[in-house]
Every structure is written in C-alpha cells, then in structure tokens.
C-alpha atoms as a PDB file:
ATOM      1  CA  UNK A   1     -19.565 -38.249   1.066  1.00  0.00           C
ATOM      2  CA  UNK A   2     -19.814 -36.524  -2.421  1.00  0.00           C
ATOM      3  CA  UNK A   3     -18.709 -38.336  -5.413  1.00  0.00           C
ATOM      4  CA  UNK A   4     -17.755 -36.150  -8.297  1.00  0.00           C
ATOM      5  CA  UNK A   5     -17.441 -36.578 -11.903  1.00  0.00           C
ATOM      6  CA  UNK A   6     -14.285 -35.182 -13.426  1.00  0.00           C
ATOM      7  CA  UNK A   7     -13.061 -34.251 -17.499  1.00  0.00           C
ATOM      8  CA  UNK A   8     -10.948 -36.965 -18.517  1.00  0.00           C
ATOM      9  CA  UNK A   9      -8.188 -34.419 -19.174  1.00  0.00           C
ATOM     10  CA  UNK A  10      -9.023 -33.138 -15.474  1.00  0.00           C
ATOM     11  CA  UNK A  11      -8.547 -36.723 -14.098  1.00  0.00           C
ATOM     12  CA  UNK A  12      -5.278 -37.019 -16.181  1.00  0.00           C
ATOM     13  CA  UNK A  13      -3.043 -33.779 -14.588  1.00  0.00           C
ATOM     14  CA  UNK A  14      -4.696 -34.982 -10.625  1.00  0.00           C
ATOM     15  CA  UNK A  15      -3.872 -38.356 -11.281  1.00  0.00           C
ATOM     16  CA  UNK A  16      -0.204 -37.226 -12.383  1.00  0.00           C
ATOM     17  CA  UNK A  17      -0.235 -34.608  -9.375  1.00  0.00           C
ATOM     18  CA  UNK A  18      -1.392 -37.249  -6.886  1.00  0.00           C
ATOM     19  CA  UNK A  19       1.528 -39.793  -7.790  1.00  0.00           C
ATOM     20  CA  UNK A  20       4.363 -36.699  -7.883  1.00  0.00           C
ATOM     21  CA  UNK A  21       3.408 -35.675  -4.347  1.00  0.00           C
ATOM     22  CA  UNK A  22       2.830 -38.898  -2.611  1.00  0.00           C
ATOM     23  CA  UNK A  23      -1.031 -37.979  -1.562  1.00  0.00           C
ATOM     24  CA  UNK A  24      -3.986 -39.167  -2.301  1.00  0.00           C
ATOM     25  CA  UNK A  25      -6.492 -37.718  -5.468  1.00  0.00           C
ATOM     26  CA  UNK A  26      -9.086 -37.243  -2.372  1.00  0.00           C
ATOM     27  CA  UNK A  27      -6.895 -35.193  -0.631  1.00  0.00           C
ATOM     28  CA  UNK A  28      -5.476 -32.879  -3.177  1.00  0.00           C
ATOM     29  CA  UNK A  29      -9.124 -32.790  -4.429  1.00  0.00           C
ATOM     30  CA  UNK A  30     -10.440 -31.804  -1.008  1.00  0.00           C
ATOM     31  CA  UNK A  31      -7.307 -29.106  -0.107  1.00  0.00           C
ATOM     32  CA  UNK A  32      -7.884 -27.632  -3.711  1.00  0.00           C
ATOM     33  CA  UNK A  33     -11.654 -27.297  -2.509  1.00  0.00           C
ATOM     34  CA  UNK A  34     -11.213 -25.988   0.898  1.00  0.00           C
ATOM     35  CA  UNK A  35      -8.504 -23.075  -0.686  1.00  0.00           C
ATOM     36  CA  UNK A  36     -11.316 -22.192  -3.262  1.00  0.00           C
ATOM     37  CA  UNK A  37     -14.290 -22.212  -0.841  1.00  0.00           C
ATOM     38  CA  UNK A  38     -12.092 -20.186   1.616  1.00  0.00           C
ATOM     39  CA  UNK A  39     -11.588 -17.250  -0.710  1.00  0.00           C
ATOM     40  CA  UNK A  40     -15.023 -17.337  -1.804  1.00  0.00           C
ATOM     41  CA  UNK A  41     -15.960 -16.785   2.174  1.00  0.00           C
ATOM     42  CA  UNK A  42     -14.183 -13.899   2.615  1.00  0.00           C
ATOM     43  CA  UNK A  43     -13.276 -12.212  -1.189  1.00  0.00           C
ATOM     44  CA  UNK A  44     -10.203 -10.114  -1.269  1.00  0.00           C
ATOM     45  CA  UNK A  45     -10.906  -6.627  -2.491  1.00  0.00           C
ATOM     46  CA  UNK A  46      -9.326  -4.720  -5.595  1.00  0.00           C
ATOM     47  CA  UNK A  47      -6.912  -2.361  -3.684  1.00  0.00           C
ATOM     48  CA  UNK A  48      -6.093  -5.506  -1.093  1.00  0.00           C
ATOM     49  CA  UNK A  49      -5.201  -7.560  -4.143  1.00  0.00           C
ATOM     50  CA  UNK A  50      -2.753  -4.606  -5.619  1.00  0.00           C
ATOM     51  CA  UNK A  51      -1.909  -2.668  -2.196  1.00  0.00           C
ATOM     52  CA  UNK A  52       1.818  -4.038  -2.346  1.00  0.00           C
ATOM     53  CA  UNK A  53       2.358  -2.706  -5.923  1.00  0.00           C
ATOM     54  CA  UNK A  54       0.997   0.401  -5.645  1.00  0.00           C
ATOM     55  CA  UNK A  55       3.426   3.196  -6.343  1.00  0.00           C
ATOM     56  CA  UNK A  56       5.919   0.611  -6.659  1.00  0.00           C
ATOM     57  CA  UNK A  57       7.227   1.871 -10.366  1.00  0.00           C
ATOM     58  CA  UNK A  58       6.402   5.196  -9.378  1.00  0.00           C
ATOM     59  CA  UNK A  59       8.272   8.428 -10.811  1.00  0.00           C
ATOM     60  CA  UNK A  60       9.329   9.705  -7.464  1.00  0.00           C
ATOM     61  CA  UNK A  61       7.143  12.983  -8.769  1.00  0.00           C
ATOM     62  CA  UNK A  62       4.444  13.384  -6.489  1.00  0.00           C
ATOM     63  CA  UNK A  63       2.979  16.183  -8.523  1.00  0.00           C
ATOM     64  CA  UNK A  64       2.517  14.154 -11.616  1.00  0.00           C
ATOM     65  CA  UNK A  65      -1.510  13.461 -10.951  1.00  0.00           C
ATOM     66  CA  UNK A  66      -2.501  16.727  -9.421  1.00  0.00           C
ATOM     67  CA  UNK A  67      -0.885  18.603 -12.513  1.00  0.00           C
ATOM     68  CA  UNK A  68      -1.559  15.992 -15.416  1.00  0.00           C
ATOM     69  CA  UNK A  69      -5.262  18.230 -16.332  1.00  0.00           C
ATOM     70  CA  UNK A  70      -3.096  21.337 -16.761  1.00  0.00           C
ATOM     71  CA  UNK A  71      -0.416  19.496 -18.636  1.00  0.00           C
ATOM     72  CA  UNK A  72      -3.118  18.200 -21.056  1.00  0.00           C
ATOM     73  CA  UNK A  73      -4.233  21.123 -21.722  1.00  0.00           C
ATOM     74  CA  UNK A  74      -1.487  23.512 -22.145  1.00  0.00           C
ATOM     75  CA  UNK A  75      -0.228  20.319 -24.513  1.00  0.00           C
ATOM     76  CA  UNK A  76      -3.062  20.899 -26.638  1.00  0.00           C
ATOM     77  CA  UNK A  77      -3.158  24.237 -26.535  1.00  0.00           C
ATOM     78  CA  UNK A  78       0.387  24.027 -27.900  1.00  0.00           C
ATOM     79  CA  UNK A  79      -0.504  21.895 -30.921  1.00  0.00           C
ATOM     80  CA  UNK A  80      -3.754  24.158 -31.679  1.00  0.00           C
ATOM     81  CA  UNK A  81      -1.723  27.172 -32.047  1.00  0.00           C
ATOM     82  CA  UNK A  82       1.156  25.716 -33.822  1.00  0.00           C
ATOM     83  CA  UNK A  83      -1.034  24.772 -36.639  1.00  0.00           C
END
C-alpha cells in the first residue's frame, strides 16, 4: 500500500471525477497510474506518434521536396538580378 499526498486543487477535480463516474478515487488514481507507467515502459517514437498524419495535407506534388533547393535558388537568383 502507498499513500500519497495530493494538491488540494488536485484532490478537488478527482474527488469531482470520482462522484461523476461512480468509482472510487483509488481506482481512478490507480488506472490513471497504470496508463502513465505503461507508456513510460514502452515510449512511442516521433514518426509512430505522427505516422497517420503524414502526407495527410499533402499537395498531391510529389516533386515539391526533391526540387524545393533549385526553386530557392533560381528564386533568389531572380530577385538579385532584378535589383
């Protein structure tokens, strides 16, 4: 058994929690615990965290990265010799 020592404004939301779902401070305390300790055993990466959004609001233009350098440059160039 572990006690634990909570803020009082802490205390105030779990006690309101507790009463709206019917269960016990213990238990939402020890789910809450068990959800944290579970991602800390096995940390989600980066990409894993974004994989479903990637390329999601995408242009449709695959050649948008390979090209971007030359775009850059030939966008300076254009404002260099304009002056």
């Amino acid at each position: 058994m572990t006690s634990v020592r909570l803020p009082k404004d802490i205390e105030k939301k779990l006690e309101k929690l507790s009463r709206e779902l019917n269960v016990t401070k213990s238990h939402l305390i020890s789910e809450a615990l068990n959800e944290y300790l579970t991602r800390c055993e096995s940390p989600v990466s980066p990409y894993e965290s974004g994989k479903d959004l990637f390329g999601r609001y995408g242009s449709g233009d695959g050649t948008l990265s390979a090209t971007y350098k030359r775009r850059v440059r030939d966008r300076i160039r254009e404002n260099h010799h304009s002056r």
